[in-house]
Protein backbone atom coordinates (compact mmCIF):
# COMPACT_ATOMS: atom_id res chain seq x y z
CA UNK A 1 -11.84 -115.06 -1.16
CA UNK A 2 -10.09 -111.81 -1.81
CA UNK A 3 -8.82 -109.41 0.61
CA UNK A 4 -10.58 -106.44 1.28
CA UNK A 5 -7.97 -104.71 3.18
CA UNK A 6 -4.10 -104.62 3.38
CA UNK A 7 -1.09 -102.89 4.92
CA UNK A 8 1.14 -100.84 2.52
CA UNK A 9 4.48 -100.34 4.28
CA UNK A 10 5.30 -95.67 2.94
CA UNK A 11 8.64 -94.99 2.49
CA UNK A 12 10.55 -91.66 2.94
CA UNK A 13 9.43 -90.87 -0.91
CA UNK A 14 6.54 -92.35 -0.50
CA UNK A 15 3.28 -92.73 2.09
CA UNK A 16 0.23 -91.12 2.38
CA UNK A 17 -0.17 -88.99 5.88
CA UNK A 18 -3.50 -91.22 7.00
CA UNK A 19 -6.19 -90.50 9.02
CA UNK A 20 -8.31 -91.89 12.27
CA UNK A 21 -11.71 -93.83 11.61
CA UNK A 22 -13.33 -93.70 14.76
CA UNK A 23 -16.26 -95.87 15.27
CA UNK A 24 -17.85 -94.13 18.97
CA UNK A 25 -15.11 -92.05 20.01
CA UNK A 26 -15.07 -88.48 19.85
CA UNK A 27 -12.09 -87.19 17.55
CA UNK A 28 -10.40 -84.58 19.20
CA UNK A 29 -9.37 -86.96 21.85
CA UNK A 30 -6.82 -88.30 19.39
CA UNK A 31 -3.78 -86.96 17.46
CA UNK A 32 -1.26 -89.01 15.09
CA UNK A 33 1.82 -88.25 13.22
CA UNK A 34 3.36 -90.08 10.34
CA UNK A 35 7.35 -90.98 10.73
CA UNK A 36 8.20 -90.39 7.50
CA UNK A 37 6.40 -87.12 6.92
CA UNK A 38 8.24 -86.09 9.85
CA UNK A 39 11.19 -87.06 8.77
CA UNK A 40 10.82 -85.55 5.50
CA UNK A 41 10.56 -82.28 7.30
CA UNK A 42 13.42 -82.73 9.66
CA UNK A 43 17.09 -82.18 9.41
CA UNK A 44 19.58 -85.00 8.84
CA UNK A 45 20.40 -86.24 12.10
CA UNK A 46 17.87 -84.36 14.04
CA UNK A 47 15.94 -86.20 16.49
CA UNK A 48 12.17 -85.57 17.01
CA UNK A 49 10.41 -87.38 19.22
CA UNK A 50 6.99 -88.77 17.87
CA UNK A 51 6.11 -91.10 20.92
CA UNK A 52 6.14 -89.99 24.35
CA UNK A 53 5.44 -92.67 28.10
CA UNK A 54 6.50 -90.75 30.94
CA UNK A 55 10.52 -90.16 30.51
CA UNK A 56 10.38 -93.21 27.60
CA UNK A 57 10.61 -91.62 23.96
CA UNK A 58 10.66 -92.77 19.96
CA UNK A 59 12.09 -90.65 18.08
CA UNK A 60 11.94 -90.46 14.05
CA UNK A 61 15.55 -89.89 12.94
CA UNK A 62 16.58 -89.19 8.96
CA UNK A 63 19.84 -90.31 7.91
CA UNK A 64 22.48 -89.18 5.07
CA UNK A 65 25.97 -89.81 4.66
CA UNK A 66 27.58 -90.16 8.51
CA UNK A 67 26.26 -89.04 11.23
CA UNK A 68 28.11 -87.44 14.24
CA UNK A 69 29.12 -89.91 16.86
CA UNK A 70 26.48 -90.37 19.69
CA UNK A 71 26.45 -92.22 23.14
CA UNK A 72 24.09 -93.25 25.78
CA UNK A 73 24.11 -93.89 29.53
CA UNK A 74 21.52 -96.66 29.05
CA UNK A 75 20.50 -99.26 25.84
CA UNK A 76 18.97 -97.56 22.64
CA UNK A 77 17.58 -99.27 19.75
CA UNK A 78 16.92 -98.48 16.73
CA UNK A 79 14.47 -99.76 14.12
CA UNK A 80 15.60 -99.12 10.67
CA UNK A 81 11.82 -98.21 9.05
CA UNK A 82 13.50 -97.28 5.00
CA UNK A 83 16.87 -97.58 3.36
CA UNK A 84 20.06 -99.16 4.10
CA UNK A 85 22.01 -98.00 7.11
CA UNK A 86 25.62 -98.68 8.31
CA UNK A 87 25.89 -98.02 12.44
CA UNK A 88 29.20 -98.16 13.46
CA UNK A 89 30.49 -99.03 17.23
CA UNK A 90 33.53 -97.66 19.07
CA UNK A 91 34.23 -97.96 22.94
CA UNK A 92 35.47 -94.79 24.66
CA UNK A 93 37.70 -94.27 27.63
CA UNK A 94 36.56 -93.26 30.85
CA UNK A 95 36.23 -89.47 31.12
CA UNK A 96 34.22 -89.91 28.04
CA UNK A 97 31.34 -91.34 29.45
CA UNK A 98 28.17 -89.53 29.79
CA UNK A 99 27.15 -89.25 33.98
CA UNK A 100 25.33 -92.64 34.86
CA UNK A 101 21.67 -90.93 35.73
CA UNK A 102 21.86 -88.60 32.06
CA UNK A 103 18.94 -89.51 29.83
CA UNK A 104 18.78 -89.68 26.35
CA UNK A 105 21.96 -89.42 24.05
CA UNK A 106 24.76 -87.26 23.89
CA UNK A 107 27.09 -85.51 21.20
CA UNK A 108 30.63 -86.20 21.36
CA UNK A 109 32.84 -83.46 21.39
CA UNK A 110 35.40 -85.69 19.37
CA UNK A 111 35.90 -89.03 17.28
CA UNK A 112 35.91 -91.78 19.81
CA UNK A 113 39.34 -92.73 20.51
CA UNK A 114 38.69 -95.84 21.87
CA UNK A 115 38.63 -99.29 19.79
CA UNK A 116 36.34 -100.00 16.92
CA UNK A 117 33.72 -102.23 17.63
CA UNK A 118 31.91 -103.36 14.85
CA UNK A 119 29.54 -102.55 12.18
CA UNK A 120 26.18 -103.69 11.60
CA UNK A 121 24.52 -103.65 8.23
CA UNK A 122 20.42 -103.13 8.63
CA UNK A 123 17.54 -102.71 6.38
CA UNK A 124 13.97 -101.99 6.74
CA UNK A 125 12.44 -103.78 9.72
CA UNK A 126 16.08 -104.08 11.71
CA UNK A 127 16.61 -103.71 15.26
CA UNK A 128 19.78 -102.67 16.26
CA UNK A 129 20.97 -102.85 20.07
CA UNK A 130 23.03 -99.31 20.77
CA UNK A 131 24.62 -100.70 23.72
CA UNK A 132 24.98 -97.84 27.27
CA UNK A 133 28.30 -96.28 27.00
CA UNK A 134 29.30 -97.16 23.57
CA UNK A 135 29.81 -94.77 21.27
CA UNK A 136 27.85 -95.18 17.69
CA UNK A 137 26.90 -93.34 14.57
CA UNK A 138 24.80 -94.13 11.51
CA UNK A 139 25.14 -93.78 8.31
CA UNK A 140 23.76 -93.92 4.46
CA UNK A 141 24.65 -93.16 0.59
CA UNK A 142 20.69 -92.84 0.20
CA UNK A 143 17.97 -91.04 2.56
CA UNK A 144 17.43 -93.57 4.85
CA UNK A 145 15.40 -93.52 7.85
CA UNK A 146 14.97 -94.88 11.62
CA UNK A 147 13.25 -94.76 15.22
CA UNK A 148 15.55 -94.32 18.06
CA UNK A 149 13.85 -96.04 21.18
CA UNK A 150 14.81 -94.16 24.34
CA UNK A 151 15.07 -91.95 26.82
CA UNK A 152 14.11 -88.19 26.64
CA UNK A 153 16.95 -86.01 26.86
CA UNK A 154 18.95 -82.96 25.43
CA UNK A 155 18.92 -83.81 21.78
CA UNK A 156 15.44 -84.91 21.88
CA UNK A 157 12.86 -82.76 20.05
CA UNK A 158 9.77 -82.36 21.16
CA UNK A 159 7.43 -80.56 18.21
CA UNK A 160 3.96 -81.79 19.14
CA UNK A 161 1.81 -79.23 17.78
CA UNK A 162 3.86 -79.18 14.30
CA UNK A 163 4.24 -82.95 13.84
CA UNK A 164 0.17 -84.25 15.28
CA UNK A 165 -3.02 -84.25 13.03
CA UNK A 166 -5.90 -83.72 14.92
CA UNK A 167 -8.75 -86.65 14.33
């Protein structure tokens, strides 16, 4: 019996933007996005959140080359959705930690000067633990692309009516 339906996994250069079949729901109760068109119209690096649950956030991040170092109060993750990414780990000293109750990541001011952790090599479909308090950064040769899972914060952009397609 042949399948009359199946998933096709879209890329950063390619994926269709998709719409909402609604069988009795009324359509303009309902808005989507598509990662990777959102990513395609986002800067490297930038982080744009395109899931929202009270403080809780996903947020569609587009990776080339290195990216500058971030760190966390709490656990990220991050699901690597297309390309090959290298994150890289460092521990930092003391006065470099963000303040316990901060949400979302941070920028550091400088290259952490504490000792190298670790790399981790991920493709599509890996999720990577960014451990609270560590210091990390990601990085690609190619356009690469991945959802950060975490909380809302300074760096997190929040572009609803840009990003959303109405049903």
């Amino acid at each position: 019996m042949a399948m009359s339906a199946y998933t096709v996994t879209g890329s950063l250069t390619h994926f269709r933007k998709g719409s909402l079949d609604l069988f009795s729901a009324k359509p303009e109760h309902y808005a989507f996005s598509n990662i990777f068109d959102v990513a395609q119209r986002s800067d490297f690096f930038e982080r744009v959140a395109v899931t929202k649950n009270i403080e809780y956030v996903t947020e569609v991040i587009k990776i080339q080359h290195d990216s500058p170092w971030f760190i966390a109060a709490h656990d990220e993750f991050a699901l690597i959705m297309d390309g090959d990414v290298t994150l890289t780990f460092f521990t930092v000293p003391p006065q470099t930690l963000p303040a316990p109750a901060s949400q979302g990541a941070h920028l550091l001011e400088a290259p952490p000067s504490g000792a190298c952790m670790g790399n981790v090599q991920a493709r599509r479909g890996h999720l990577v633990l960014l451990p609270a308090n560590t210091a990390y950064r990601l990085g690609s040769d190619q356009p690469a692309v991945a959802l950060i899972q975490t909380l809302s914060g300074d760096l997190t952009q929040e572009r609803w009516a840009d990003i959303c397609a109405r049903g």
